[in-house]
Every structure is written in C-alpha cells, then in structure tokens.
Protein backbone atom coordinates (compact mmCIF):
# COMPACT_ATOMS: atom_id res chain seq x y z
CA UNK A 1 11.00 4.56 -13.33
CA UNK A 2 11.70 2.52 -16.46
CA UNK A 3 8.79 1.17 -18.38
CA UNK A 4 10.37 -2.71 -17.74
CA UNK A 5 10.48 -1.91 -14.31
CA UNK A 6 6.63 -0.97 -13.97
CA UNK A 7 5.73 -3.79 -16.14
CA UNK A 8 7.84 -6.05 -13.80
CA UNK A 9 5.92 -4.68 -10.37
CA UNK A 10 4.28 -7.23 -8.35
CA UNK A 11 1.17 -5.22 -9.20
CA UNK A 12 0.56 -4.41 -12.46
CA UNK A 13 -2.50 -2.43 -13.75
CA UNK A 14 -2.85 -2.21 -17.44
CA UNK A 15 -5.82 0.22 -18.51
CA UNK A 16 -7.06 2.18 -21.45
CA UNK A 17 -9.64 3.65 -23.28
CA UNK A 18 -11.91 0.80 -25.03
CA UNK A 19 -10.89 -1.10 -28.35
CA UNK A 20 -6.87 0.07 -27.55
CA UNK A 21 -5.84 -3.67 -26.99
CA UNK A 22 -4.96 -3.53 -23.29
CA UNK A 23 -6.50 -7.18 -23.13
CA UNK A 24 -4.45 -8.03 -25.51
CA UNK A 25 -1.22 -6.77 -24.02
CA UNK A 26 -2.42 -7.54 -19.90
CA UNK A 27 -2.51 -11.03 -21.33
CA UNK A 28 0.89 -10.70 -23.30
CA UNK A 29 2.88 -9.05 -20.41
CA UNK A 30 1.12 -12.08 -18.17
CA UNK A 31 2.26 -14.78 -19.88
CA UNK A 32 5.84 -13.20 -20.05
CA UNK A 33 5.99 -12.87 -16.48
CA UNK A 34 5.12 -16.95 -16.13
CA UNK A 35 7.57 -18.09 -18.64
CA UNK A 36 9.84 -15.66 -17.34
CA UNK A 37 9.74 -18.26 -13.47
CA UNK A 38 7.16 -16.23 -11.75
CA UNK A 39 3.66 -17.11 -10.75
CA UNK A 40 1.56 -14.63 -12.23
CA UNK A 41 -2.10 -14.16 -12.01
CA UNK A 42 -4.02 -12.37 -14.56
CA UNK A 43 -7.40 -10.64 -13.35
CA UNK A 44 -10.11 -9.11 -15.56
CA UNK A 45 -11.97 -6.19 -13.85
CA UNK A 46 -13.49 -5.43 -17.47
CA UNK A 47 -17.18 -6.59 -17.29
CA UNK A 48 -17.06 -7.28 -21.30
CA UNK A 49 -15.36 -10.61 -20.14
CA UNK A 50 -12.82 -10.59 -23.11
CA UNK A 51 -9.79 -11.91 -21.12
CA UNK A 52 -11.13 -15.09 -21.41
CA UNK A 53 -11.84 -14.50 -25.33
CA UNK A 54 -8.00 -13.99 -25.99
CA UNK A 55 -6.54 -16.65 -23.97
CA UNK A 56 -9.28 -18.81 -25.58
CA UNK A 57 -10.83 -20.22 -22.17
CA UNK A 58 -14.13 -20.00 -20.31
CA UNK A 59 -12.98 -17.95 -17.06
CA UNK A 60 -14.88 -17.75 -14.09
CA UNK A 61 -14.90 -15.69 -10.73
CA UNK A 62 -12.18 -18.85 -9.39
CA UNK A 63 -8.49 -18.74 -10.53
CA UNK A 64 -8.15 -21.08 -13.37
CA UNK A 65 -4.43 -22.38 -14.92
CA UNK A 66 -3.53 -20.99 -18.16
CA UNK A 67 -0.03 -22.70 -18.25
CA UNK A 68 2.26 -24.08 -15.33
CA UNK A 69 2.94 -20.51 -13.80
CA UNK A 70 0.04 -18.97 -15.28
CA UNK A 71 -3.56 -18.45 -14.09
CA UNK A 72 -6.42 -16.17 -14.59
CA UNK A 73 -9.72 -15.43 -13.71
CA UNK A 74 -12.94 -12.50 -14.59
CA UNK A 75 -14.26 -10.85 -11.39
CA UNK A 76 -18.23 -10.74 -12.88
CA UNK A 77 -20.55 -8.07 -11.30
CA UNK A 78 -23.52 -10.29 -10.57
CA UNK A 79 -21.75 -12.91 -8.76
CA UNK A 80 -19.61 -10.73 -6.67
CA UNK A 81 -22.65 -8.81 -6.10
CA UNK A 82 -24.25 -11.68 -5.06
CA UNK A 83 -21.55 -13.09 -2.40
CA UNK A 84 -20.92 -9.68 -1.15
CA UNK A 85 -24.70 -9.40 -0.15
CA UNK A 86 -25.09 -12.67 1.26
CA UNK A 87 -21.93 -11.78 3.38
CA UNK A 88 -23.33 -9.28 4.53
CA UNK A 89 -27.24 -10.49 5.60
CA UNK A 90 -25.41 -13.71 7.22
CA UNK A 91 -23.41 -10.64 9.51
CA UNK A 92 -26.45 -8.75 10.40
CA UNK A 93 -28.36 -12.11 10.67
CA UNK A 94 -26.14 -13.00 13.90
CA UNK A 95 -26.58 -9.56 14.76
CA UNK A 96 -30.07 -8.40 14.78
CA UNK A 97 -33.39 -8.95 16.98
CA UNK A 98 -35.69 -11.43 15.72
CA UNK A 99 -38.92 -9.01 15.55
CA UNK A 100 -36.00 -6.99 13.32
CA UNK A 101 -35.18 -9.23 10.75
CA UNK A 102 -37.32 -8.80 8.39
CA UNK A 103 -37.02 -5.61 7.95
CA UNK A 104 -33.46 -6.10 7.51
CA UNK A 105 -33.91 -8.58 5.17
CA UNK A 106 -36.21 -6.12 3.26
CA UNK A 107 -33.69 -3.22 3.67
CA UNK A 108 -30.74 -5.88 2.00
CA UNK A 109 -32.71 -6.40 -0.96
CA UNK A 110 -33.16 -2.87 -1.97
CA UNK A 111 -29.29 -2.38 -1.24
CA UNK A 112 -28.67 -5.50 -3.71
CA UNK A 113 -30.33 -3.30 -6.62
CA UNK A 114 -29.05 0.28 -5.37
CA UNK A 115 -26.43 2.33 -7.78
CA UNK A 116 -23.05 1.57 -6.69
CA UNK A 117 -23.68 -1.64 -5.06
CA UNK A 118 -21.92 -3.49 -8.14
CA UNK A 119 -19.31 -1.37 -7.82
CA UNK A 120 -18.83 -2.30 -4.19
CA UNK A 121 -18.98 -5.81 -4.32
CA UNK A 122 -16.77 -5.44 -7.01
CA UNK A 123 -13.98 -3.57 -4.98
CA UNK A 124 -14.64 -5.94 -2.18
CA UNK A 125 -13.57 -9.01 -4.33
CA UNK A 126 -10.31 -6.93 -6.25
CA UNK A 127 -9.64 -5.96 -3.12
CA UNK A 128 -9.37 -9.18 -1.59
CA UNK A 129 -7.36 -10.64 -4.26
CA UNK A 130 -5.10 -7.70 -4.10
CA UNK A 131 -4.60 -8.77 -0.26
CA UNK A 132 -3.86 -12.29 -0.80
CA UNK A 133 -0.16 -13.89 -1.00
CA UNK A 134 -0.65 -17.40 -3.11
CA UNK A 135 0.40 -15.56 -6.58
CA UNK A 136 4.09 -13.41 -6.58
CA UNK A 137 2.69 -11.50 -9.37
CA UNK A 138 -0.83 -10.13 -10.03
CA UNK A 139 -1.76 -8.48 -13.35
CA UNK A 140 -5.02 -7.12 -13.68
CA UNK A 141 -6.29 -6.35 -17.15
CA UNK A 142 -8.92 -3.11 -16.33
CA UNK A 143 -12.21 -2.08 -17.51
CA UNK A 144 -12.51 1.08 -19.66
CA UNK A 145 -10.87 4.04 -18.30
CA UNK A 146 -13.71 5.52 -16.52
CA UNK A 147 -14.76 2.30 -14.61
CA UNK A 148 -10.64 1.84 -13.74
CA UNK A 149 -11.00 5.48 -12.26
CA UNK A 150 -13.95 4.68 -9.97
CA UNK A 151 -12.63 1.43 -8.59
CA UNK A 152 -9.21 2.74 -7.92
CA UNK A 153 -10.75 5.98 -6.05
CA UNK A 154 -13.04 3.92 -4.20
CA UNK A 155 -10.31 2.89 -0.85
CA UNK A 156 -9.39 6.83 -0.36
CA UNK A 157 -13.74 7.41 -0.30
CA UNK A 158 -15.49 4.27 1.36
CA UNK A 159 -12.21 4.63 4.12
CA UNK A 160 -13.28 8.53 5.27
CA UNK A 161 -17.01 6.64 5.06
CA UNK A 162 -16.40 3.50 6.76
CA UNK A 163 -14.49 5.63 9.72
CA UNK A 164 -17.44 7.95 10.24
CA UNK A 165 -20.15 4.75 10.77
CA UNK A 166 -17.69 3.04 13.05
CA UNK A 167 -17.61 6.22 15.20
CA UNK A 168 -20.72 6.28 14.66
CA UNK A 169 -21.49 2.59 15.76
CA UNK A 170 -19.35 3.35 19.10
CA UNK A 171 -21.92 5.71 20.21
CA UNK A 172 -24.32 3.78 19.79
CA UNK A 173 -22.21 0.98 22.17
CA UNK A 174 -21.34 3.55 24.96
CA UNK A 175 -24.82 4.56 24.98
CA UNK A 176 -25.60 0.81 25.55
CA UNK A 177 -23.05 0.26 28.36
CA UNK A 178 -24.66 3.43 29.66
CA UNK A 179 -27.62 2.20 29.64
CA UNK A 180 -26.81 -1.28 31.32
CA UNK A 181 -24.81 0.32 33.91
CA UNK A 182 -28.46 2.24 34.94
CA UNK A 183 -30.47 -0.54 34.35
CA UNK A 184 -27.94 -3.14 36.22
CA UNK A 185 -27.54 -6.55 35.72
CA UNK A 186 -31.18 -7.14 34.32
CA UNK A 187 -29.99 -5.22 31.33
CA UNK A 188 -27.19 -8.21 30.62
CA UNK A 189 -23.17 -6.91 29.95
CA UNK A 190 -21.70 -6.32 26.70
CA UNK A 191 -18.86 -4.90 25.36
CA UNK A 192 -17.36 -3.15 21.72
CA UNK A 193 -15.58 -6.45 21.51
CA UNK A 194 -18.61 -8.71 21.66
CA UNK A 195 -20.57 -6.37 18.39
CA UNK A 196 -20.06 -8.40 15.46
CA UNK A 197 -21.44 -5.08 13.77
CA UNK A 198 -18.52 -2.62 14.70
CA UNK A 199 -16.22 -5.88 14.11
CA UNK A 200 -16.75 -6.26 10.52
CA UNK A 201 -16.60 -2.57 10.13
CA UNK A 202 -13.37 -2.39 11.68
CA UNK A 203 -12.20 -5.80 9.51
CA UNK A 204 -13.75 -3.60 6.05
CA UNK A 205 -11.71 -0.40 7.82
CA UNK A 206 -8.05 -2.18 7.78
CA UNK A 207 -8.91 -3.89 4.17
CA UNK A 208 -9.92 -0.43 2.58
CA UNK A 209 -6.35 0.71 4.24
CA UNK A 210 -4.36 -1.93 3.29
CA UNK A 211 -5.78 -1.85 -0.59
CA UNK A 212 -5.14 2.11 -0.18
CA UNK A 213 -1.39 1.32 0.71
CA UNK A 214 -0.49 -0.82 -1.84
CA UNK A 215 -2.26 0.68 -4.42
CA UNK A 216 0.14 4.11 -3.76
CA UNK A 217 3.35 2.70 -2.74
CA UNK A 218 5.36 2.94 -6.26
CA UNK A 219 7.90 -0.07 -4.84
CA UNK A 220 5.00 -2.69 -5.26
CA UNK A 221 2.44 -1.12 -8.11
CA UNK A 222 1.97 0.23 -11.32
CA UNK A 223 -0.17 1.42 -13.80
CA UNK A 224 0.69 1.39 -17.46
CA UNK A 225 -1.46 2.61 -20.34
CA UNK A 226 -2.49 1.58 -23.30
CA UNK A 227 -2.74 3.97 -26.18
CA UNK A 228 -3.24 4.39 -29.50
CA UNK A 229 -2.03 6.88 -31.98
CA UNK A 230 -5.62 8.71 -32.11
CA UNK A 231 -7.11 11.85 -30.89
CA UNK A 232 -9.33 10.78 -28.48
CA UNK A 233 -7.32 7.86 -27.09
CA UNK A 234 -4.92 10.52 -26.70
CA UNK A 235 -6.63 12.87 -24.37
CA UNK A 236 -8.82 10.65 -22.64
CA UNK A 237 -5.15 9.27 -21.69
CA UNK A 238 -3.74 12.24 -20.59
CA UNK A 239 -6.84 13.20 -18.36
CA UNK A 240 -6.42 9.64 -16.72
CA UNK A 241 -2.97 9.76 -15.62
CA UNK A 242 -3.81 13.49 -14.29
CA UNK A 243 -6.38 12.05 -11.88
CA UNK A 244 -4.47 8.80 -11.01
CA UNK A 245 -1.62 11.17 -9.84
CA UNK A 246 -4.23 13.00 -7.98
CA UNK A 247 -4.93 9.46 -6.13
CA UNK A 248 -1.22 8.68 -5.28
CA UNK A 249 -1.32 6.14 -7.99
CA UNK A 250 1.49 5.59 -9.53
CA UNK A 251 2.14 5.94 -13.12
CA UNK A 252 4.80 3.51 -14.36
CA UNK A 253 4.58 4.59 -18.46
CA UNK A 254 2.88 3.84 -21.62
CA UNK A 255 1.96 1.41 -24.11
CA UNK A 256 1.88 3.25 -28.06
CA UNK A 257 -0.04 0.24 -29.77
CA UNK A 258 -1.10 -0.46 -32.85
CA UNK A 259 1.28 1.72 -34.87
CA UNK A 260 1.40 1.29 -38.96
CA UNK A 261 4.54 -0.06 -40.59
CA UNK A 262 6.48 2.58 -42.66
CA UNK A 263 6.59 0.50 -45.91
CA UNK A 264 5.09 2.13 -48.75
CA UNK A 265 1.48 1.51 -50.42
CA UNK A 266 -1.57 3.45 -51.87
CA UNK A 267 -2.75 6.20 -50.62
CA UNK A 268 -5.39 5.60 -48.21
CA UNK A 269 -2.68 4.26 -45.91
CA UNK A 270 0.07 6.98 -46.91
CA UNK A 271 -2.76 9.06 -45.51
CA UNK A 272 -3.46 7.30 -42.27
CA UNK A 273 -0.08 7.09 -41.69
CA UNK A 274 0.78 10.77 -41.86
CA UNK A 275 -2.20 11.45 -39.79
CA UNK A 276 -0.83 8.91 -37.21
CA UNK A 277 2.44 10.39 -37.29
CA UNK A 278 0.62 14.16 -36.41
CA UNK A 279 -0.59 11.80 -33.61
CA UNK A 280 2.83 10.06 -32.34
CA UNK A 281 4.34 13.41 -32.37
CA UNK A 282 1.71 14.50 -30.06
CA UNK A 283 1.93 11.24 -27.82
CA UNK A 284 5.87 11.84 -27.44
CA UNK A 285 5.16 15.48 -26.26
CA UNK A 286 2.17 15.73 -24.36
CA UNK A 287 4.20 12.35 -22.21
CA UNK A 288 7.06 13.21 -22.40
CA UNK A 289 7.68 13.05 -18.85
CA UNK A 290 6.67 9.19 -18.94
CA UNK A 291 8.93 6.21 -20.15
CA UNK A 292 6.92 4.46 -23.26
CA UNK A 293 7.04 1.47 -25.90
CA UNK A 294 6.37 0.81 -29.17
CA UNK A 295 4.04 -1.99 -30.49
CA UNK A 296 3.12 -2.03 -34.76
CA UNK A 297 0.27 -3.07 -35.55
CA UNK A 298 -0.30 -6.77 -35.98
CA UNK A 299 -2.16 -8.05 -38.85
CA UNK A 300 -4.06 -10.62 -36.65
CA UNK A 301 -5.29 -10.13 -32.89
CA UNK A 302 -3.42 -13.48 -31.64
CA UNK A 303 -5.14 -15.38 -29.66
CA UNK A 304 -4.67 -18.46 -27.05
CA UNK A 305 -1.59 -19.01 -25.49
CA UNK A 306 0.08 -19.68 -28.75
CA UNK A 307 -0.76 -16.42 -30.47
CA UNK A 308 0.22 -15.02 -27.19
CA UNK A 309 3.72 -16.65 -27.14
CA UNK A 310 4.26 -15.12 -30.86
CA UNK A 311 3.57 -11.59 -29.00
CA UNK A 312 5.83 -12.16 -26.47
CA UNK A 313 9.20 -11.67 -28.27
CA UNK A 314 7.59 -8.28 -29.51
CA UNK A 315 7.10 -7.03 -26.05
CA UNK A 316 10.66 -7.68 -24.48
CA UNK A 317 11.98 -6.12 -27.82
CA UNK A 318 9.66 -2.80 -26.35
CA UNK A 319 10.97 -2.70 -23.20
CA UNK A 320 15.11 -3.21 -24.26
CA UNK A 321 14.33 0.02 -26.47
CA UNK A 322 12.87 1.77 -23.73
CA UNK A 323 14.46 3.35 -21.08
C-alpha cells in the first residue's frame, strides 16, 4: 500500500505517541480531503480536546462545519458516558419488574462510576459514527497510543463477551417457555422475540461485528502514524504497529514529523541534528517494510483553517515523494 493511498481510505486513523503533532496533521490531511471534493469528517477520540484548539473552534459531541465539505466534532468521556447509561436504564426500565427497579437503578449507578465504563461508552459512540453513511470520509484524530490500543481491541473482546451473555440470556428464555408450558396459560406466553433484553444484546452483537469488519478490511481503513525522530517515539511506535497487526488492523505507513532543516547554525542545533539523524536512520530501518513521509519542522504550530491551508501544500508534496 502507498502512504497516499492509506491517507486517502474512507477511514483514516491517525495516532501517535503524545506531543508528536498527529492533531496537527489529522486536521491537515482533513482539510485536504474537503478541498480535495470529498465530505470529510474529522473526529477527536483524544480526551485532551485539542482538535478543537487547532482548528480554532469550540467542538462538541455534535458534528460541527469547519468549511463547506468539512466538519468535526470531540467524542468527550462524560457525555458519552452519560447517554450510554441513560440508554441503557431506559432498556432495562421497559424490561424489569416494578418491585425490581430499584435495585436496578442502584446497580446502574455503580456501573456509571466502574473502570472501563468510559471506555465503553466511548466505543459505543466511535462505533456508531464509524457505522453511519452521511460523511464519504471519516478521519479520526486518536488519543495517545495506549488509549488508541484499547479502543481499537475493544470489538474483537466485548464481541466473545457479548456472545457468551446472549447465550446466556437464551437460557434463561427457554427456561421461561419451560416454565409456562408447565404452568399453562396462567403463566402468560412469551417468546425470544418479545425480550427487549436479548434484543439489544443481539443489536450491540451485530454493531461490535460490523465495527470489527471495517476496522480490518485494508480496502476501507487505515492507520497511519505519527512519529518523531526520537528514541522513545520511536519504539513506542514500533510496539504499536506490532499489536495493531496482531488485531487485523491495518497499517497503511508513517508520518516522520518535525524533522530539522539541514542549513547550517551553532552548535546546539548541529548537535540535535546529528542526533536526529542517528534517529532517522533508525526510523528508515526498523520500518522499512512501511511506506513513509517527510514533514520539517515548522517554525509555528498553524492554526485555524488558514494555518491549516498553509500546511496543506506541504503534505501533498509528502505523499508525491512517497511511494
């Protein structure tokens, strides 16, 4: 695959370790797609909220027009924690006993402030947007490396988990209809198609399957990385892209940002620039099994759609010198 080709996929994942400026290029590679005719929607999954600090624009959870193809919104942890669990206690509301509810209301609230439940809510919502069809193109700038990890693992783990309480939830329906069918028509009729319990199970089932397919299928999605020419940007790199392989997910190149100019000065930056080029030559062996681009090191971060634009001519130049 050629780098312009994974940065051209309908799904786009740009990720990195912190502070490499995948914001910065997420946004860049965005904007290109818009002015380039396509729709594109740019989603933060990076709870640090600074997609909305380049582009210069209070974001929200809602999709929110950047220019006339362009649109972007930040999926925030408390709110889609927030709308998942009220999703869910207005399901088990319909669904439970009277003399039960409060105890499922109880049980809800400890769920809200359990470890991981962020997390899910969070997948739920990415996953949902990954789902929909309004935007041709969807761009998602990610959260630090190991957060990116968790939320794109999380379809192969909650589907083997989702599967075993839905088998589990039929047992606990044929043991109903076995009961019934003792008890006769006192005991009322019901069948699996009539539990609004095993139905949403089976609707989270197929949306964990469908976010597993296209996250793997190398025709639709890619990830790209972000890194700089530094030692620990470097390996935490490397370790990523072992375990996204390890998840199906493909790997569509890298991003070398930030790289010093070779024009001559004092000798602090002589220095940093020999030590960056110990670094490069590392980066172009340890991947070289992976297309990558070049971006030098800007003297300003740009910012706002303008700033943005100014990047934009710096990008395509990457990809027509990549192959």
């Amino acid at each position: 695959m050629k780098l312009r080709d994974a940065l051209e996929r309908p799904v786009l994942f740009v990720g990195g370790k912190g502070g490499v400026g995948k914001t910065t290029l997420a946004a860049a590679a965005a904007l290109d797609s818009a002015e380039r005719g396509t729709p594109t929607l740019l989603v933060s999954t990076d709870p640090a909220h600074s997609t909305g600090d380049i582009l210069g624009l209070q974001l929200s959870a809602e999709a929110r027009p950047v220019t006339d193809r362009m649109w972007a919104l930040e999926i925030d942890p408390a709110q889609a924690t927030e709308a998942y669990v009220n999703e869910v206690r207005a399901r088990l509301a319909d669904a439970t006993p009277p003399r039960l509810l409060h105890e499922v209301e109880r049980q809800i609230d400890v769920a809200r402030v359990s470890p991981g439940a962020q997390e899910a809510a969070v997948f739920e919502r990415f996953a949902r947007i990954l789902g929909e069809d309004r935007f041709p193109r969807l761009v998602f700038d990610t959260a630090p490396t190991g957060q990116t990890l968790r939320l794109l693992s999380l379809p192969e783990h909650l589907t083997a988990w989702i599967e075993g309480l839905i088998s589990r939830r039929r047992k606990v329906s044929q043991l109903g209809r076995m009961w019934r069918n003792v008890a006769g028509a006192a005991a009322g009729s019901a069948s699996e198609s009539d539990d609004p319990i095993l139905y949403a199970l089976e609707e989270r089932q197929d949306l964990f399957r469908r976010t597993r397919s296209t996250l793997t299928n190398p025709e639709r999605t890619a990830f790209v990385f972000v890194v700089t020419p530094g030692h620990l940007p470097i390996l935490e790199t490397h370790r990523a892209m072992s375990a996204l392989a390890s998840h199906g997910i493909p790997v569509g190149g890298l991003l070398v940002n930030q790289i010093l100019p070779d024009a001559s000065g004092e000798s602090f930056h002589q220095r940093r620039r020999a030590r960056q080029a110990a670094h490069l030559a590392d980066i172009e062996s340890r991947f070289r099994d992976w297309p990558m681009g070049r971006v030098p090191l800007l003297d300003e971060v740009p910012v706002g759609v303008d700033g943005l634009a100014r990047l934009r001519p710096l990008v395509r130049w990457t990809l027509e010198r990549t192959t």
